[in-house]
Each structure stands twice: as C-alpha cells, then as structure tokens.
Protein backbone atom coordinates (compact mmCIF):
# COMPACT_ATOMS: atom_id res chain seq x y z
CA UNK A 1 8.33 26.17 -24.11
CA UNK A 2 5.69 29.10 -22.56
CA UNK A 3 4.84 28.05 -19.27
CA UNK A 4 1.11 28.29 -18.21
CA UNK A 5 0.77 31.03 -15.54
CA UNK A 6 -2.53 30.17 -15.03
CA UNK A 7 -5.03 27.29 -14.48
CA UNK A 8 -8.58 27.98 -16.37
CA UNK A 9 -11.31 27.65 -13.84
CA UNK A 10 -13.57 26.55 -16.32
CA UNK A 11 -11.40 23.35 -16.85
CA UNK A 12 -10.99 22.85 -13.13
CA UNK A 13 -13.89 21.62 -10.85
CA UNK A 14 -12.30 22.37 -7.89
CA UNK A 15 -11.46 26.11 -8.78
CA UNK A 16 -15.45 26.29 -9.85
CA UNK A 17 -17.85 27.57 -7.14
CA UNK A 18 -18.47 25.06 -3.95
CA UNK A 19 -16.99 24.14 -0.71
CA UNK A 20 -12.91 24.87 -1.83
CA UNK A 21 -13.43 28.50 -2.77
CA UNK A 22 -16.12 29.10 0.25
CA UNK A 23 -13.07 27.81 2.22
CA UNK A 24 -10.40 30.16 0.51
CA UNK A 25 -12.45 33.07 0.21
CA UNK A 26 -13.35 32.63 4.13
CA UNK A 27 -9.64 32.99 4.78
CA UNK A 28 -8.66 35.53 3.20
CA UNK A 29 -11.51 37.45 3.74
CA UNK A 30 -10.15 37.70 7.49
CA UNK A 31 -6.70 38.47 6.30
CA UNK A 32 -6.21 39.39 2.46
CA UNK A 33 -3.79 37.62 -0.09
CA UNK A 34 -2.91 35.31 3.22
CA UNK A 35 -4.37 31.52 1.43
CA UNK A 36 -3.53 29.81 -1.62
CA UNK A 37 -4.35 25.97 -2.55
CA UNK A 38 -0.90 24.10 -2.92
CA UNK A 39 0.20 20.90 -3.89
CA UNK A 40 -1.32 17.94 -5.86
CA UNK A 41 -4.23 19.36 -6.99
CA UNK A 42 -2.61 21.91 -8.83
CA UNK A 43 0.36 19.35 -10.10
CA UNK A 44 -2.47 16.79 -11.01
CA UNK A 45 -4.08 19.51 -12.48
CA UNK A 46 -0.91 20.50 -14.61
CA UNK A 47 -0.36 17.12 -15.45
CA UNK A 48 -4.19 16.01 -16.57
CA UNK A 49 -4.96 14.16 -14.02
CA UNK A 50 -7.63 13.31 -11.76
CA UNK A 51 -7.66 15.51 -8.02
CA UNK A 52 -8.42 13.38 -5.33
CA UNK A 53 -6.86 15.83 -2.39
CA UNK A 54 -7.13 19.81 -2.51
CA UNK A 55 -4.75 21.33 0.19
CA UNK A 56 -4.37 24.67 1.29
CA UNK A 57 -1.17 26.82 2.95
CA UNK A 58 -1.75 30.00 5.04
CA UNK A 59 -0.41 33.00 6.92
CA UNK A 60 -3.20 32.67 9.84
CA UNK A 61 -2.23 30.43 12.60
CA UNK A 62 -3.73 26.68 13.18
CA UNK A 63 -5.74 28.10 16.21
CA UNK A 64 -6.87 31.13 13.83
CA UNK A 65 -8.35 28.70 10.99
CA UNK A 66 -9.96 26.83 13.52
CA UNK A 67 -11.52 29.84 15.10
CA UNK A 68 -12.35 31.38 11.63
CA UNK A 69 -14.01 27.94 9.95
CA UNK A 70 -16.16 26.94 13.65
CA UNK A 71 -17.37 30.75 13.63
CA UNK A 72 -18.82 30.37 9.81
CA UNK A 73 -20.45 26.74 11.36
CA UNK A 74 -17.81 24.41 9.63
CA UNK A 75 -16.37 21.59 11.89
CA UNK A 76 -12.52 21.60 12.21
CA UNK A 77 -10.65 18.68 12.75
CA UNK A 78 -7.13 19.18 14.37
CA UNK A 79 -5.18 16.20 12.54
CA UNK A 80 -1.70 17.42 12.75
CA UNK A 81 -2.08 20.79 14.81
CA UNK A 82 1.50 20.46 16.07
CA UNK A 83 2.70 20.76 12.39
CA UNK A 84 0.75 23.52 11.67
CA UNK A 85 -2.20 21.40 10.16
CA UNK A 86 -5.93 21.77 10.63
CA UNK A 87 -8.78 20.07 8.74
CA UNK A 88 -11.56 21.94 7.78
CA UNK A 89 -15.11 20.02 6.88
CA UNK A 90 -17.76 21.83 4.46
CA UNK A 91 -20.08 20.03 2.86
CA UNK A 92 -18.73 16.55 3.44
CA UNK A 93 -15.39 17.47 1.57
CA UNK A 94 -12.36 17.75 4.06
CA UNK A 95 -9.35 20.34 3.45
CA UNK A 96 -6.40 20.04 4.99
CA UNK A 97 -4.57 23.82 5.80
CA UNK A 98 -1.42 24.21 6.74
CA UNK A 99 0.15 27.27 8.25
CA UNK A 100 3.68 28.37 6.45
CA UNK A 101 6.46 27.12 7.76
CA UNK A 102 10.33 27.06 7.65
CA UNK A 103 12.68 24.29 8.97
CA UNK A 104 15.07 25.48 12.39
CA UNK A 105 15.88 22.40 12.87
CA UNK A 106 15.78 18.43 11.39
CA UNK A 107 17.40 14.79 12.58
CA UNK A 108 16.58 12.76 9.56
CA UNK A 109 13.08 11.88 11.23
CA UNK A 110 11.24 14.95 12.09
CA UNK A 111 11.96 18.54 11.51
CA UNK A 112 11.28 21.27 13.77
CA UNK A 113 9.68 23.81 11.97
CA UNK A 114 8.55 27.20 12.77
CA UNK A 115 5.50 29.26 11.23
CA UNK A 116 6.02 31.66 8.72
CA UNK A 117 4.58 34.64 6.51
CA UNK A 118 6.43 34.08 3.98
CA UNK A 119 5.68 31.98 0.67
CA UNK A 120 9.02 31.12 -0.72
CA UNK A 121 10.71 30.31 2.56
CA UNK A 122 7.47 27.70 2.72
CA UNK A 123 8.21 26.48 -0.72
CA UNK A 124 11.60 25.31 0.22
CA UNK A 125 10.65 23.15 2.83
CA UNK A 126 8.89 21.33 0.62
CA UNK A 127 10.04 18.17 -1.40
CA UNK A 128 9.53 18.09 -4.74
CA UNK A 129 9.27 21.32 -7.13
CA UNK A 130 6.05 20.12 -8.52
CA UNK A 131 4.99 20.04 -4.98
CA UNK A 132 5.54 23.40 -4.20
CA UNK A 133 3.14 25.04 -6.62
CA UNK A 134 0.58 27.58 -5.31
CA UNK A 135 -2.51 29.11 -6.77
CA UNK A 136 -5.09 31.68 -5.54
CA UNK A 137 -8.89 31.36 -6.24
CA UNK A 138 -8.52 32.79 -9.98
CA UNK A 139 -6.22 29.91 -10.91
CA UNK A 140 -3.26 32.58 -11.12
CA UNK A 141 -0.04 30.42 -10.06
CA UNK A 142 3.23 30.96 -8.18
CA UNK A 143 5.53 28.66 -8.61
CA UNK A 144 9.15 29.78 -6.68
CA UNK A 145 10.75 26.61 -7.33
CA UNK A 146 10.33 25.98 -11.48
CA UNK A 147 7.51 22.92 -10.42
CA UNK A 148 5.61 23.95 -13.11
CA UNK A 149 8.49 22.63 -15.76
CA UNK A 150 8.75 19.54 -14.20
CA UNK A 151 4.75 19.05 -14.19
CA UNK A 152 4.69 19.51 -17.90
CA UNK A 153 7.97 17.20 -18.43
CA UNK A 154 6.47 14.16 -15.96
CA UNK A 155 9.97 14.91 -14.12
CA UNK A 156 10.45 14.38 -10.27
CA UNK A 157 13.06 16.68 -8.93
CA UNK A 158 14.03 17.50 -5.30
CA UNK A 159 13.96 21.32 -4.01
CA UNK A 160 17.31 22.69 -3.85
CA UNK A 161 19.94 20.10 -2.83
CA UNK A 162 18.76 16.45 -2.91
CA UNK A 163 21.01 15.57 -0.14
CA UNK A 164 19.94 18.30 2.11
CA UNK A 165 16.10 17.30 1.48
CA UNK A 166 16.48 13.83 2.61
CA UNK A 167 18.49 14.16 5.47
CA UNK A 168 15.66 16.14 6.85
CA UNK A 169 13.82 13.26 6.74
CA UNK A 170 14.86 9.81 4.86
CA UNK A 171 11.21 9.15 4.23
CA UNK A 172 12.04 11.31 0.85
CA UNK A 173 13.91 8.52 -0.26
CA UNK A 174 11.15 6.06 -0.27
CA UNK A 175 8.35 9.30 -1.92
CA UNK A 176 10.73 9.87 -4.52
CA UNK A 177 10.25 6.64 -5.74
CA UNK A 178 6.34 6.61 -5.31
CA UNK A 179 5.81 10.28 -6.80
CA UNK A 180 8.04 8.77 -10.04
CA UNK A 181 5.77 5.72 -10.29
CA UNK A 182 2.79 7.80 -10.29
CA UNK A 183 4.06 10.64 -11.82
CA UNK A 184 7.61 10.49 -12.93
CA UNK A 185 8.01 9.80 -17.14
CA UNK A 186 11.41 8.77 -18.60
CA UNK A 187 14.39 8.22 -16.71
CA UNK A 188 14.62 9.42 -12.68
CA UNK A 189 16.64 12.62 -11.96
CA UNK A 190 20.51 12.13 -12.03
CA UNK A 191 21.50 13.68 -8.66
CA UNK A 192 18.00 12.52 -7.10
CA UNK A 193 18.69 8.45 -7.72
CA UNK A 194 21.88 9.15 -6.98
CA UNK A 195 21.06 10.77 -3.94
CA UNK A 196 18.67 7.99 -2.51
CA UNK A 197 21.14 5.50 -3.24
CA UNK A 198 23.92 7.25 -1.37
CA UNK A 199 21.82 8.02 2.33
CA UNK A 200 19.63 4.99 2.12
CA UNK A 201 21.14 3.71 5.24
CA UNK A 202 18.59 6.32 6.79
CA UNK A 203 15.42 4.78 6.26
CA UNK A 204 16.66 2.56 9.10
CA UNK A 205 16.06 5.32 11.43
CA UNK A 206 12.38 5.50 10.24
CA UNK A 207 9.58 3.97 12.37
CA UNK A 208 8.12 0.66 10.82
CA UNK A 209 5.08 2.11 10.17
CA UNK A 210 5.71 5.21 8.27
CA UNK A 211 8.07 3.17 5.64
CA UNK A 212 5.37 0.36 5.10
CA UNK A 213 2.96 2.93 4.59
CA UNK A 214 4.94 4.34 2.15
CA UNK A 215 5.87 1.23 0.44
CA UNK A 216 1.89 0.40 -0.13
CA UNK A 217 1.28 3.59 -1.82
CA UNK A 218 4.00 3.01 -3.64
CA UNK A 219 3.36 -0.51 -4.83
CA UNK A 220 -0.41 1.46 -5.85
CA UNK A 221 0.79 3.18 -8.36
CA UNK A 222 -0.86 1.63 -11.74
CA UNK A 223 2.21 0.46 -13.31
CA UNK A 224 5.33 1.00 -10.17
CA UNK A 225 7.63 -1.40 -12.10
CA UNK A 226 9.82 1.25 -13.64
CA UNK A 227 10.11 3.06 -9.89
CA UNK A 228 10.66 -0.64 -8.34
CA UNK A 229 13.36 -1.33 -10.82
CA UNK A 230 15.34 1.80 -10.28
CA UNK A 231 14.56 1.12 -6.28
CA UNK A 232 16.46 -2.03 -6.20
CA UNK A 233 19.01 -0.62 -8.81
CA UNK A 234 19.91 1.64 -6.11
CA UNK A 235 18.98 -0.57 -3.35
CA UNK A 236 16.65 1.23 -1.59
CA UNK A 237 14.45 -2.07 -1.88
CA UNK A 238 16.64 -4.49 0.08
CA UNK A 239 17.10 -2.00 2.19
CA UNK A 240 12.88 -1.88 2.92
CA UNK A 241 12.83 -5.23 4.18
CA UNK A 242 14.55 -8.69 4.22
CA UNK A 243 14.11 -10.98 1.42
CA UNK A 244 13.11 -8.46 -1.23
CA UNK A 245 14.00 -9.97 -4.82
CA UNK A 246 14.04 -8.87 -8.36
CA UNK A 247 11.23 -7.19 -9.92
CA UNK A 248 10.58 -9.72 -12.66
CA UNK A 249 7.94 -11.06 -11.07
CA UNK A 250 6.24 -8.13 -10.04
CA UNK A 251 6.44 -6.86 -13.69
CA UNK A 252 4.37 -10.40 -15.08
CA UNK A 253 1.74 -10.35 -12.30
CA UNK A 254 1.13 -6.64 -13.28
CA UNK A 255 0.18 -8.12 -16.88
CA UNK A 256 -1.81 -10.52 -15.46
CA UNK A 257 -3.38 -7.68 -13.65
CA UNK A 258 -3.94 -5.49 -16.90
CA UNK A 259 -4.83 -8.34 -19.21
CA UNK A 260 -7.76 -10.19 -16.97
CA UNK A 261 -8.95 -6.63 -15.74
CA UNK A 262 -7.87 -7.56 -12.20
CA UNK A 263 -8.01 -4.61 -9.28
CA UNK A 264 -5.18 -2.89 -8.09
CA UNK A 265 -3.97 -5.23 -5.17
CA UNK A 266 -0.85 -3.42 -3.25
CA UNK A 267 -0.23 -6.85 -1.14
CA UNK A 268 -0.41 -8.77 -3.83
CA UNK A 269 2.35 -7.00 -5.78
CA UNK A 270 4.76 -7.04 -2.59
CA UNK A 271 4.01 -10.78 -1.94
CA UNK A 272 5.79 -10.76 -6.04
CA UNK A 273 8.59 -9.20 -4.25
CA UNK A 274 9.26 -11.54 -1.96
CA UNK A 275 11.05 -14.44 -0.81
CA UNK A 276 8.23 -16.70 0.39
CA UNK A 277 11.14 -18.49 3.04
CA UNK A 278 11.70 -14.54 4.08
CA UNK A 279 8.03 -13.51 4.69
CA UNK A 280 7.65 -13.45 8.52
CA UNK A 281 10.84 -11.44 8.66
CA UNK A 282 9.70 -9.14 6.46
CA UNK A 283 6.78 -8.84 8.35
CA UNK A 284 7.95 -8.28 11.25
CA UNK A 285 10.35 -5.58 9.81
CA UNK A 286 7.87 -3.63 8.86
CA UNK A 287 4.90 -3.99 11.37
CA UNK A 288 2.33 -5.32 9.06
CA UNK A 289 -1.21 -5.60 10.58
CA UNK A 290 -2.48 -8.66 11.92
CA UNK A 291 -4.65 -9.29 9.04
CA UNK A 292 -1.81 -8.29 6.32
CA UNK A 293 0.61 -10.50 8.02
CA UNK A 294 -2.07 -13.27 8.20
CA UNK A 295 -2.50 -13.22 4.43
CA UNK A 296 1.51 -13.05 3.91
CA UNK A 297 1.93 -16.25 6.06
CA UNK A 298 -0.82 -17.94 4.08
CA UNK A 299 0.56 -16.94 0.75
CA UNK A 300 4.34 -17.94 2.22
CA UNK A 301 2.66 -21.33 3.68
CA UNK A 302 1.19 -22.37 0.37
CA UNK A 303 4.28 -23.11 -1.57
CA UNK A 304 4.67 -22.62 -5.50
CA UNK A 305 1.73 -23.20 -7.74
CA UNK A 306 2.33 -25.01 -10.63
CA UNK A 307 1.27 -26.72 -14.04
CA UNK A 308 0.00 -30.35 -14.00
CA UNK A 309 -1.74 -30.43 -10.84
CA UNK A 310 -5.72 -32.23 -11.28
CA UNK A 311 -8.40 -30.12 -9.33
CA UNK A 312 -7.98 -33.52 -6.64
CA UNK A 313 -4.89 -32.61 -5.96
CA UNK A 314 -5.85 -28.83 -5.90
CA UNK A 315 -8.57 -30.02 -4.01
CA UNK A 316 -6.65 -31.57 -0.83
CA UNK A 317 -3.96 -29.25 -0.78
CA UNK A 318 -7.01 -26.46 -0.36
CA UNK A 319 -8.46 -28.45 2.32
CA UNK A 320 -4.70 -28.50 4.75
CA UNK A 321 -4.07 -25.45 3.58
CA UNK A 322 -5.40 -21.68 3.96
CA UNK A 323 -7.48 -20.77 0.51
CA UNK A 324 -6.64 -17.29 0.09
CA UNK A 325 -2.92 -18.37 0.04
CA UNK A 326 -3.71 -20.64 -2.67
CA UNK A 327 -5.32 -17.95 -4.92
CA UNK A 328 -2.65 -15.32 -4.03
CA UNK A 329 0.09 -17.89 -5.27
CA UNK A 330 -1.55 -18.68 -8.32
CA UNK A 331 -2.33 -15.23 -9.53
CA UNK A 332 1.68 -14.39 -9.22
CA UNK A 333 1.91 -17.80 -10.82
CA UNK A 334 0.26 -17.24 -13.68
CA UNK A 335 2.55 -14.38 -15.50
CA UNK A 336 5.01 -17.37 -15.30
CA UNK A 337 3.45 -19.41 -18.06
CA UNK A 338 2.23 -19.33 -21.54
CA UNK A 339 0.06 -21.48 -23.59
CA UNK A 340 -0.96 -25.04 -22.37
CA UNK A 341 0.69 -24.25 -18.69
CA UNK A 342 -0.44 -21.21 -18.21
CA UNK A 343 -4.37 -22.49 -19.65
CA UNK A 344 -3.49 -24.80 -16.27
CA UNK A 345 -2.93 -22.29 -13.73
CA UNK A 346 -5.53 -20.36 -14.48
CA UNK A 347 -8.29 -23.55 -14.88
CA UNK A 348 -7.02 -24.33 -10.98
CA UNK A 349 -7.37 -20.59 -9.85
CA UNK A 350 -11.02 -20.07 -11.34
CA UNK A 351 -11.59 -23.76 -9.70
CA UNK A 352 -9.69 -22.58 -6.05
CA UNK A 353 -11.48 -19.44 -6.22
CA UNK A 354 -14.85 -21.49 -6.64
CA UNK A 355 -14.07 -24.16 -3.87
CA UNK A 356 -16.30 -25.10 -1.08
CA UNK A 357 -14.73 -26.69 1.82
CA UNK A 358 -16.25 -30.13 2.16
CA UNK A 359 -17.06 -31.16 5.72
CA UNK A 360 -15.54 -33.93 7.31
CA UNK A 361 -17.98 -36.15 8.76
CA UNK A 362 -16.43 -37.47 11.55
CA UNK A 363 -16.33 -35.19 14.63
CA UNK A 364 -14.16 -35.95 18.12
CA UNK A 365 -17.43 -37.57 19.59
CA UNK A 366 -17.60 -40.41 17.45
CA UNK A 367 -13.88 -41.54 18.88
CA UNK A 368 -15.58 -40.62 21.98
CA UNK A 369 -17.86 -42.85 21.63
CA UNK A 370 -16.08 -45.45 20.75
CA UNK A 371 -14.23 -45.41 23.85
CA UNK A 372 -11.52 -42.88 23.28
CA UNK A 373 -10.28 -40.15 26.12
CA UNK A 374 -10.16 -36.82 25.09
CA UNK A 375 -6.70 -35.81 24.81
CA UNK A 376 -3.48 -36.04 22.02
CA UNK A 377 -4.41 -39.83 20.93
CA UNK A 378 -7.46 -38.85 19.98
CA UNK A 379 -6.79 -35.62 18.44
CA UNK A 380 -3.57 -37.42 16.72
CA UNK A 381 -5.97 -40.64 15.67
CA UNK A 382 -8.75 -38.10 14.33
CA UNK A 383 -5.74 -36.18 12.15
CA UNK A 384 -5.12 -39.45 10.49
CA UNK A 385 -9.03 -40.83 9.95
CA UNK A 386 -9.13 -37.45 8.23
CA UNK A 387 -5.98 -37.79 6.43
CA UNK A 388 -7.26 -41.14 4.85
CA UNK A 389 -10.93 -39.35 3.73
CA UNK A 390 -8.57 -36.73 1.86
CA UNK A 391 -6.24 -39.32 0.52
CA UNK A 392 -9.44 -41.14 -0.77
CA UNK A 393 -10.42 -37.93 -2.89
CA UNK A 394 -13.08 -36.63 0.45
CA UNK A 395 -14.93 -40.05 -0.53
CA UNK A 396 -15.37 -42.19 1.96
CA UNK A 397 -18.82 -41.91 3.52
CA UNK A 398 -18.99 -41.55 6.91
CA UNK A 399 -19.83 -45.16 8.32
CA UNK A 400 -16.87 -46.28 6.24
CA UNK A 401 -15.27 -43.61 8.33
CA UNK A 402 -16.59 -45.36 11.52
CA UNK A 403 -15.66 -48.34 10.31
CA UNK A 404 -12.40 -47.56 10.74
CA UNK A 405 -12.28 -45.99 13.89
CA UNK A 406 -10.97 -49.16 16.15
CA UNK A 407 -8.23 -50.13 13.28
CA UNK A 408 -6.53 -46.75 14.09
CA UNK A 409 -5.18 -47.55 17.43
CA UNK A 410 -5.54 -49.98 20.15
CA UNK A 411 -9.23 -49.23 19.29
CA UNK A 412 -12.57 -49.84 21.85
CA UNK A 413 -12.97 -48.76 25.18
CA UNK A 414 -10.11 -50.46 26.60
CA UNK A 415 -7.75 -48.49 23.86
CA UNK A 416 -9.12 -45.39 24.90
CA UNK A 417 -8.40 -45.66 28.36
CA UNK A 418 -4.07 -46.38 28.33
C-alpha cells in the first residue's frame, strides 16, 4: 500500500488560510523550518475524521512563543509552561505549542523531560505512532515512527517498546484503551494488550483524578464496548475501581442509546458498569465531583427498575426517592427487556421523566398547632401522616389529613407536651 506523504490543503480546513497558519507562519518566520502541527489533527485527518484540537511542536522555547505571539497582539495562555506548553489565542481559536522534548528521566507518574531541537528524539516520547505525526504548513508530512500505517489500518500501536512507554507513565494503560475505542478497528495490538495487562498494578500509583478523567473520555467514545471488553479481559477495569462488572450491560444501554437517538451520556454508561451495592466506593476511589457522586448515590439508592410496576407505584417510589435516580435506572433497564416488558419500562420512564412532585399539604405547623413541640415526635408523627397520604395514592385531602393528626400519637396539647 503507497502511503500518503502529503495532506491536500484543499481537503483540510485547518491547513486553509486563518488563525492555524497565521500561527505557524509567525513561528517560523522568527526561526525557519522550527514549527510543525502534530498530533490528532493530522491522525483525524488521515483517518476522515472530524478535528476538534490542532496542536503544534517547536524548536523556540515556551518563553520565546510567548514573547513572539504577545508581540504580533495574540494573548498567550501559559497552561502547562513547566512541560514545555503554551497556549496561543487568535481569533477565538486556542493552540496549544509545545516545545520538543526528550525524556531524562520518568517514575511511572511524571517524566522529567528536557527541551530539544530535534524532531525524532520528540517523536519517541510520544505514545502512540499515529500520535507522533508531523506536518508543515503545505500539508507535507513526517512521520519517524510508521503512524501513518497505523492511521490508514485504524491500528493503535505504542512507540518503540510497549513496556518502556507505560512505565513512564501508567496513564498509557488506561489511553490505550480510549484511543482504540475511538480509533482502534479490529483486534488491539498483541504486545500492547498484553502489555497493559502485565503493569496494570501501576495505575494505582496514579492520582484519582487523572484516571477518572481518563475513564470519562473513555466511556465517550461512540461505541467503547469493544475497548471495555478487552479492558476487563485484561483487567485493567477492576483494577479502575471497586465493583466494576461485566460489560453486558453497558453494551444493551448503548442500543438503547443508538435506537431512541439518546445523547452520549459518559455517567450513564459507567453507572452500567457498576455494582449499585459498590457505588460509594467507587466513588470515593476515584474522586468523583460532588455533583457526579450525587447522581451515582441516587442511581445506587433507587434499586432495580422493573416490569409490572403501575405509574402509582412509580409514583410513590418517585416521591421517597431522588427522580433522576429513577430515570438513570430505567434507561440501563430498558436494554434488559423485549416486547411487552420492555413496552413497560419505557411507558414508566416517559411517565418518571414527566412527573411533577405533588405537594404534601400538611406542613410542621399544623402539628404545631395542634399542640405538638417541635422536636423528633413531631418530625417522626409528620413522616407517618405523610406516609399514609402516599399509601392512599397522594389522595387524601388535606382536612382528612388534619383529621388525623390527634390519632397519630397521644394527640392534643397535652400529647405534645410529654
């Protein structure tokens, strides 16, 4: 197969006149031949897909770009200076550049790097061979590591030695598995699976964060079940967080996704990984926000959807519980179920995803009133006045409510005031 050596502007936005070439052209201007764009928008390129990102490596030094870009009025952004990484602003667009660098020295977490002049040594601190693709401002490429293959083939393949890339830093393990979801076609690479199975033990010495992260663009991917099956196959998964199970589940709440046109929901598809009994754990693990962990607990809190239930008994178990917990459990649900009970599922999420929390018409006052101290009897004789208004299907208006209020206890003034 011939190999392109070239990307065709005229097919290319981003290699087309505007705010990437202004910022290449400024560059090199300064110091010739010394910038090329690298990365994913030349492997989505390759591969026919959209370019979200467009990256640039460099000879010039991180204080140099910044100097150069603020001198031509652009605003620079110093997001990872101490890497070697600037951000550059023109025209609303932000580019990341990156001066060269080589690895001295790495600990499985971070890597010391120093700054280079030199493109190849660059390229093979990369991760990926399709990763380590560069291309000047005509669309000529250099590619030092054969990425340009593995592009074409949809095949995800570590620089050099999988081992050695990962124990520079076991967060490889976990993009391995994301780049294959969103890029990788057929079965993994041989030594690279291997590889990941072999050092997974690392990713313990990753921060919380960075592996969660990970994990969510991951689980972004359109279709990750392939990549989630190998994961746990080599099990990379378990080793993620606690009560991780099989991917089954994930796989039928992806159809459901596909087949009702449903948006690509990373939480969702994790809460299909887990073990609802294992959730705060796996929280915890993996230092979910407090709004990601809220929606977890809810979904862990609910307990299983299933056929059968009326929209009454939908109804009150809505009302205890939290909604959104409701509706996350039913959507996983539903790729359980075909025909009648699966026609049930989804008449009760439509209906939970509809409901209105009725009000409850009795308030603390009215015990109050009737002669009860503030305090745990009343809160504990309010709980069951409103347990009896659920029980009776939210009917009971509320001075049959009242009417109850001095059979619950000792009732009056003089049972308020033990």
């Amino acid at each position: 197969m011939s190999l392109p050596k070239r990307l065709d502007p005229e097919q290319h936005k981003w290699l087309q006149p505007g705010p990437a070439l202004i910022l290449l052209d400024l560059l090199n201007k300064v110091r010739p031949l010394s910038t090329r764009f690298v990365g994913g928008c030349i492997r989505n390129s390759l591969m026919g897909q959209p370019v979200a990102d467009i990256d640039l490596a460099t000879m010039h030094l991180p204080a140099d770009v910044q100097k150069i870009a603020e001198a031509a009025g652009h605003k620079v952004v110093p997001t990872g200076i101490e890497y070697g990484t600037v951000t550059v602003i023109i025209a609303g667009q932000a580019f990341e550049v990156t001066t060269l660098r080589k690895d001295v020295e790495t600990d499985g977490r971070r890597a010391v790097t120093a700054f280079s002049t030199d493109w190849r040594e660059d390229s093979q601190r990369r991760d990926f061979r399709f990763n380590a693709i560069y291309c000047d401002g005509s669309g000529s490429l250099y590619d030092p590591q054969g990425g340009i293959a593995d592009a074409l083939s949809r095949e995800v393949v570590f620089i050099g030695k999988a081992d050695e890339r990962i124990t520079e830093d076991y967060l490889r393990i976990l993009r391995y598995f994301r780049f294959f979801a969103w890029y990788g076609d057929g079965r993994p690479n041989r030594e690279a699976i291997t590889a990941c199975a072999r050092l997974k033990d690392g990713i313990e010495k990753l921060s919380a964060e960075r592996v969660w992260k990970e994990l969510k663009n991951l689980l972004g991917a359109p279709d990750p079940v392939k990549s989630m099956r190998w994961m746990r196959t080599a099990e990379v998964l378990q080793q993620c967080f606690p009560g991780s199970r099989d991917v089954d589940q994930l796989a039928q709440l992806i159809a459901s996704e596909q087949g009702l046109d449903w948006p690509v929901d990373p939480l969702l598809r994790f809460m299909a990984l887990l073990d609802p009994n294992k959730a705060r754990a796996a929280s915890k693990k993996l230092k979910m926000s407090n709004a990601e962990n809220t929606r977890i607990m809810a979904f862990a809190n609910n307990g299983p959807v299933v056929p059968g239930e009326d929209f009454m008994d939908v109804s009150r178990r809505l009302y205890r519980k939290v909604v959104s917990g409701y509706v996350d459990a039913a959507k996983i649900a539903l790729g359980k179920y075909e025909g009648r009970e699966r026609r049930d599922i989804d008449d009760m999420l439509d209906f939970a995803s509809e409901w209105e929390r009725p009000v409850f018409p009795v308030t603390a006052k009215h015990l109050m009133d009737a002669g009860y101290e503030q305090g745990k009897k009343l809160g504990d004789l309010l709980w069951s006045l409103e347990d009896e208004w659920i029980t009776s299907g939210f009917a009971l208006s509320t001075d049959e409510l009242r009417a109850k209020i001095g059979n619950l206890g000792t009732g009056g003034k003089s049972g308020g005031q033990g």
